[in-house]
Protein backbone atom coordinates (compact mmCIF):
# COMPACT_ATOMS: atom_id res chain seq x y z
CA UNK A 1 -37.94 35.59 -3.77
CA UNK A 2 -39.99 36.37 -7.00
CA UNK A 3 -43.59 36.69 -6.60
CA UNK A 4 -45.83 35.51 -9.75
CA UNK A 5 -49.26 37.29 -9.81
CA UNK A 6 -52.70 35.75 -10.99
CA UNK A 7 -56.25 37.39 -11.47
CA UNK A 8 -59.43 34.86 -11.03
CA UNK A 9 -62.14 35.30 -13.51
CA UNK A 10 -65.03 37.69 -13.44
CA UNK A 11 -67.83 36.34 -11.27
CA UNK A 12 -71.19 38.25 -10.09
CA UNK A 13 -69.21 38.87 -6.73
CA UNK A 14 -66.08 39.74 -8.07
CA UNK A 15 -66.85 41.63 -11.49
CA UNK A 16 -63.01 42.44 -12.36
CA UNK A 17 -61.72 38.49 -10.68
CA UNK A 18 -59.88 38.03 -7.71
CA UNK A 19 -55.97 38.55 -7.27
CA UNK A 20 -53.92 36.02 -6.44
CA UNK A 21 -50.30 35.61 -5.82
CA UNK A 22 -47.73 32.80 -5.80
CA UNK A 23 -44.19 33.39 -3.66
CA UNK A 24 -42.40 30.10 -3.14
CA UNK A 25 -44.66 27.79 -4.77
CA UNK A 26 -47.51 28.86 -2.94
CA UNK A 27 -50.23 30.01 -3.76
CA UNK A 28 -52.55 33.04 -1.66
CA UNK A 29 -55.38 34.93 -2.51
CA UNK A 30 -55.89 38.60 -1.49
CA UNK A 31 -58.37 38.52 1.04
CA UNK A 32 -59.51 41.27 3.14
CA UNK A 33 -56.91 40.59 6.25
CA UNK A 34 -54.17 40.29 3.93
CA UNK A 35 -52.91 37.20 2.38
CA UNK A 36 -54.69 33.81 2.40
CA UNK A 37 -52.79 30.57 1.57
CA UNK A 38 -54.99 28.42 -1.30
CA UNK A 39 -54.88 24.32 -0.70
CA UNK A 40 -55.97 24.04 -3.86
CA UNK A 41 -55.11 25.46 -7.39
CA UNK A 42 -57.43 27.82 -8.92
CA UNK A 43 -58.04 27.04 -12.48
CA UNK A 44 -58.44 29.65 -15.37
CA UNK A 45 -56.31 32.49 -13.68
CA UNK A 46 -54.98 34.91 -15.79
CA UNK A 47 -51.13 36.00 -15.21
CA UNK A 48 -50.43 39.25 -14.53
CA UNK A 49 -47.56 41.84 -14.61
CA UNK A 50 -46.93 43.56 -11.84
CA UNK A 51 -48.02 46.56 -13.22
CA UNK A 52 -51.25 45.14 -14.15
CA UNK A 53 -51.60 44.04 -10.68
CA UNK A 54 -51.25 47.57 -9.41
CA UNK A 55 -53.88 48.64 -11.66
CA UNK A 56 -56.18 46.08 -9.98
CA UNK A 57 -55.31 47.53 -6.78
CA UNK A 58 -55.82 50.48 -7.90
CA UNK A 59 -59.31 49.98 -9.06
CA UNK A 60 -60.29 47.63 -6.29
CA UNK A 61 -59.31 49.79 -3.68
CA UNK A 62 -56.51 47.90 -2.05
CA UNK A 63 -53.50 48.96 -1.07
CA UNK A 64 -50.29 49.10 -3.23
CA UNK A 65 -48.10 47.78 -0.61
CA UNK A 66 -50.18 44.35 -0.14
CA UNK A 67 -48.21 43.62 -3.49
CA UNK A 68 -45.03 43.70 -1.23
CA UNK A 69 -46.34 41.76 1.50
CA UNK A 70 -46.78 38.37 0.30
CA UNK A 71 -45.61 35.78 2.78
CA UNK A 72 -42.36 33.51 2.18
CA UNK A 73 -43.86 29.95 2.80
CA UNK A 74 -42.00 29.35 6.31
CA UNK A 75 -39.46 26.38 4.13
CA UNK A 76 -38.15 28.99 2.65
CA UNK A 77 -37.13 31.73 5.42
């Protein structure tokens, strides 16, 4: 299942936006124990490429392999 990534915009807490993911029609936001599911949509998100997203990793200081690790919303296992 495709997974469609987002970045959040700049804030004094989060200078470079948070990431954000959608997988199923769901959306989660990177948190620091992995993967939180939103209840609510997040508006003026910027999409990103996967690549992009790395490079947010990257600079952030997160793990490449969260990327892989976004959870299937349990209707769709």
């Amino acid at each position: 299942m495709d997974v469609r990534y987002l970045r959040t915009e700049p804030t004094m807490a989060f200078p470079h936006g948070r990431l954000l993911a959608v997988r199923g029609g769901r959306l989660h936001l990177l948190a620091p124990k992995g993967w939180d599911v939103l209840g609510v949509r997040v508006e003026h998100a910027r999409p990103l490429t996967r690549e992009e997203a790395e490079d947010w990793c990257e600079r952030e200081g997160w793990d490449l392999h969260l990327l892989d690790s976004v959870p299937v919303p349990d209707d769709h296992v």
